[in-house]
Structure formats: C-alpha cells, structure tokens
Protein backbone atom coordinates (compact mmCIF):
# COMPACT_ATOMS: atom_id res chain seq x y z
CA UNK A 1 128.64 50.41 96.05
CA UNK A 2 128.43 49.27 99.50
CA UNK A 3 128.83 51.68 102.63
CA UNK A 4 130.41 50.03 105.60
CA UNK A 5 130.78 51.83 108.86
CA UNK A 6 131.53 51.65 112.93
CA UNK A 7 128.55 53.96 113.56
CA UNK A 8 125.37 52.79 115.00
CA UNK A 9 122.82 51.84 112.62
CA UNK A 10 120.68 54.41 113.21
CA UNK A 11 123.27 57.44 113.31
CA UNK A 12 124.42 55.78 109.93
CA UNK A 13 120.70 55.84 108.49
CA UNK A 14 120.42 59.56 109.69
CA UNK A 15 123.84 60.33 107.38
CA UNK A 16 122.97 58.15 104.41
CA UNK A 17 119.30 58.93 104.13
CA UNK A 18 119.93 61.65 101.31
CA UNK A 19 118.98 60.36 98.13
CA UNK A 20 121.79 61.98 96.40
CA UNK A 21 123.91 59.75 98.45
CA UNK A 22 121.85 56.57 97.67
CA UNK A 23 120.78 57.06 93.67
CA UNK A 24 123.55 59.95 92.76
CA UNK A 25 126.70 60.56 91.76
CA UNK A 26 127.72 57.90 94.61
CA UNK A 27 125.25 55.47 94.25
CA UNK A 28 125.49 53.64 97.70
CA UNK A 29 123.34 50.49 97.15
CA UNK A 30 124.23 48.80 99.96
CA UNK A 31 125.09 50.18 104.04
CA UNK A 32 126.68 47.81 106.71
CA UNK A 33 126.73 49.48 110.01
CA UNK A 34 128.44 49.07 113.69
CA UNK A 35 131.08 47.13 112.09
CA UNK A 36 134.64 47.01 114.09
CA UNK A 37 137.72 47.70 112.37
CA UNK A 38 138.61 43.88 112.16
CA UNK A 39 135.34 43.53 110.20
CA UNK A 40 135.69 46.23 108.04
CA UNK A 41 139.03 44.75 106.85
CA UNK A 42 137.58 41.18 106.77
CA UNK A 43 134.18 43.18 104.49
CA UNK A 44 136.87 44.72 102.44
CA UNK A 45 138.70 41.21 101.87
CA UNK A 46 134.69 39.43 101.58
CA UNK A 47 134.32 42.53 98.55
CA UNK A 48 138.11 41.66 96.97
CA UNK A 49 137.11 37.78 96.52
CA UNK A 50 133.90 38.01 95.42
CA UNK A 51 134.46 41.28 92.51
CA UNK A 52 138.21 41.98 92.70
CA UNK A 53 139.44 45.14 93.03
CA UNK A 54 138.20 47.28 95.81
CA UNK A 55 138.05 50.83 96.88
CA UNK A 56 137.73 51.56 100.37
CA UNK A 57 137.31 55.50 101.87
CA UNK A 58 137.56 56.38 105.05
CA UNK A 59 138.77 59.17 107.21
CA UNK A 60 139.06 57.59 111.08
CA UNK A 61 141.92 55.48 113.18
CA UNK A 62 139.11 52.88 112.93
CA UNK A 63 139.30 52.61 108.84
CA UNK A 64 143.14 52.68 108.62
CA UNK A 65 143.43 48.31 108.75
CA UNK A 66 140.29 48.48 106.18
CA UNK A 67 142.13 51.40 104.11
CA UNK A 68 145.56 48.99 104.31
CA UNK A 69 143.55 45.85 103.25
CA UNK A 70 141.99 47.11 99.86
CA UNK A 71 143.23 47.05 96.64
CA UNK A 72 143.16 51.01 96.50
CA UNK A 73 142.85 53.50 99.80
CA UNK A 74 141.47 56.68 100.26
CA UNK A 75 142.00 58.80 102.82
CA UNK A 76 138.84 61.33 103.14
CA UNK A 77 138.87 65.48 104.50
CA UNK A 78 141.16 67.52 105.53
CA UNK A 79 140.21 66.01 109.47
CA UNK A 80 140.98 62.99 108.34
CA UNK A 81 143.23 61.37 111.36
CA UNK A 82 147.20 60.84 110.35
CA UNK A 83 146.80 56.93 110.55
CA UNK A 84 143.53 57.03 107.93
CA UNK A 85 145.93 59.24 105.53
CA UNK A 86 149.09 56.98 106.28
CA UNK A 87 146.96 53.76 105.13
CA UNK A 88 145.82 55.01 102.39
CA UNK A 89 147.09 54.98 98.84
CA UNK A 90 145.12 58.73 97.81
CA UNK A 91 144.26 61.07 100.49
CA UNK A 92 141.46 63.70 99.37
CA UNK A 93 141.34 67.32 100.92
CA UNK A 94 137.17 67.54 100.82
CA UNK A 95 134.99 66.05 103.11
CA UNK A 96 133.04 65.54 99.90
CA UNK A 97 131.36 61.87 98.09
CA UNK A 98 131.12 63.23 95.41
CA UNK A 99 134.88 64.08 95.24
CA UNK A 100 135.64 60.27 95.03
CA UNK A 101 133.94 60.05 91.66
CA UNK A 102 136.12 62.75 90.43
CA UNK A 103 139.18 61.03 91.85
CA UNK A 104 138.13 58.13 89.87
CA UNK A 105 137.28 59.55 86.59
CA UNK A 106 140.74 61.62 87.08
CA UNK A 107 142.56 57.80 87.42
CA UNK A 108 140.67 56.70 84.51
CA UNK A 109 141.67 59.41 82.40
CA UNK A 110 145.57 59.33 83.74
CA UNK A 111 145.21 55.46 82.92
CA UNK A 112 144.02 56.03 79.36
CA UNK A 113 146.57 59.01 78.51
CA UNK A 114 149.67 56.87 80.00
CA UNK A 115 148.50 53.59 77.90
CA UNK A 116 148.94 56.11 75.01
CA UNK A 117 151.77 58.02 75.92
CA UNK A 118 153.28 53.95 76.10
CA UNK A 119 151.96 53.13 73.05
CA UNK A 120 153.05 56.21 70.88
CA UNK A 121 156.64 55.81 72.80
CA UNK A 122 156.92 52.14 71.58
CA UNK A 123 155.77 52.80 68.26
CA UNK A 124 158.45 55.41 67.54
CA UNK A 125 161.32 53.22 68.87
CA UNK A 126 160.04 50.23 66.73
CA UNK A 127 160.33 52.38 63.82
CA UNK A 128 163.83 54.27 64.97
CA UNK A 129 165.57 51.44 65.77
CA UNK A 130 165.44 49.70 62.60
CA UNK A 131 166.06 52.40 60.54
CA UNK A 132 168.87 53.05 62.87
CA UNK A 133 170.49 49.68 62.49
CA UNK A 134 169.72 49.32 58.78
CA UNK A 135 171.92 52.89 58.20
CA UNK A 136 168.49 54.46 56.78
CA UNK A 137 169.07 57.17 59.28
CA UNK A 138 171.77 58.25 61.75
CA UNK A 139 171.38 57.53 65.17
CA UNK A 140 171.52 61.28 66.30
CA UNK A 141 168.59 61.82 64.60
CA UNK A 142 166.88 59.01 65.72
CA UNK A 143 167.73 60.12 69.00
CA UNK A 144 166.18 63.71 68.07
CA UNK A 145 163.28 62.06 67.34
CA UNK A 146 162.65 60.25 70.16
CA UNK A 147 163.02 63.11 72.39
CA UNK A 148 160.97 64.68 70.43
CA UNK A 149 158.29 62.12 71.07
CA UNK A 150 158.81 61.97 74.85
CA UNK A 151 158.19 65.42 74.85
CA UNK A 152 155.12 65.46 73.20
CA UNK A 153 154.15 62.35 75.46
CA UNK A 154 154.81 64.63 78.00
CA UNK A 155 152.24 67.43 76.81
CA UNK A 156 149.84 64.63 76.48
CA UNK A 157 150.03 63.63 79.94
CA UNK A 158 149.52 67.38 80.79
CA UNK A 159 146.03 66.85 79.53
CA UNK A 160 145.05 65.17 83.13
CA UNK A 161 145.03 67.92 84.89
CA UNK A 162 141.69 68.25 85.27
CA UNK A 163 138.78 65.30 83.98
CA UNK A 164 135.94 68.90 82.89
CA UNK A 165 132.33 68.97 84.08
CA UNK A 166 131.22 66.05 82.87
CA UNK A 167 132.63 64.30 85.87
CA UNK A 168 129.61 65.69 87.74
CA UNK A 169 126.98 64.45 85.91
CA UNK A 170 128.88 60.82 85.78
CA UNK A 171 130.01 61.13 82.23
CA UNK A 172 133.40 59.79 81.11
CA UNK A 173 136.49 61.82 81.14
C-alpha cells in the first residue's frame, strides 16, 4: 500500500510513524509526500498501469482529481470537504484506517454473496424454463418458483450487513 500526500515530509513522517499504521491492519509500505494534486492524480494513474485497479482515500479539496482518477474513491471522515465526498465513489463517516479495511472486506463479501445470488437465480431459470416449455410444469408455478428464489436471493444478500470481527484481525469475511 502506498501513502501519497500534499503534506510536508516531515509533518507526514510525524502522522505515519505509528507502527500500526505501517505493519497493521493498513499496512502502508510505501509514503510519497508534498505531492500536488496534479501529481497525486498522475501517482494514482503511475499505480493503475503498473497493478490495475486502484484505491485512492482521501478527505481534502486537494485529493478530489486523485479520488476522480482511480478505479475506486473514498471519501474519508465526517470533515471530509464536499468536493473529496463528491469525487469519490464510497464516502466513510470515521476518520479511521482501519475503517477502509472493513469497507473492503464488506465489498468482498457483497461481491461473493451477489455472484451467488446470480448464480442460484440462473440456475433456477435454466431448470424452469425448460420444464416450462416442455409442458412438465405450468408456467404459474414456474413463476412461483422463481419468486420464490429471488426472495431467498434476497435473504442471502441480507447476510452483508455486517463482514463480523474477523475483519479486525485481517481475516476474510
């Protein structure tokens, strides 16, 4: 993970000295400081070419082109300034790091529960419709079936409401 920021460098050493910041649940490997919006955005793009997808937080006027420019925004604390939460894709209430994890493990657990919720959908028409067609079974029950799945595809994606504990530790949801 690389931290990039407009601060001075040695402001930015003072606020990522923690270790927890460095080697925990964040893991910042890497810090880039006194860096102008124009080359956070052109860091972000640097990030996007050489590894693909990138997630850029922020909470200032000075991160909104950066937030823009990535693959996924996110807008940090409730002091966050209206053009950092207009950029961004995800705006997050807590001036926290370690909220960002969560956020991600949440995604990755929505991800996973919607591929299913797809999957369970598609496998229940491809066995309706046939049966449909060939007379096997009418097509109000059919029907009745398949509302019955979305609706139990609907209490399954209920189940991301919250990713648990583990998300603290850096577990999987």
């Amino acid at each position: 993970m690389v931290a990039i920021s407009g601060s001075a460098q040695r402001a930015r050493d003072r606020r990522l000295r923690w270790p927890r910041l460095r080697t925990g649940a964040v893991g910042i490997d890497d810090v880039r400081a006194e860096l102008k919006p124009d080359d956070k955005v052109l860091a972000v793009r640097a990030m996007q070419a050489a590894h693909g997808a990138v997630l850029m937080v922020g909470d200032g006027v000075n991160d909104a082109p950066a937030l823009a420019a990535a693959t996924c925004g996110m807008a940090m604390g409730a002091a966050g300034t209206d053009a950092a939460i207009e950029a961004a894709d995800v705006a997050l209430m807590a001036d926290d790091l370690r909220k960002v994890v969560e956020a991600l493990a949440l995604a990755r657990k929505a991800r996973r529960v919607s591929l299913q919720n797809v999957v369970f959908s598609i496998g229940i028409l491809a066995v309706m419709i046939p049966l449909a067609v060939a007379g096997a079974i009418g097509v109000a029950f059919a029907v009745a079936v398949h509302e019955g799945a979305e609706l139990l595809a609907v209490a399954n994606g209920l189940r991301t409401g919250s990713v648990g504990a583990n998300t603290e530790t850096g577990g999987k949801a």
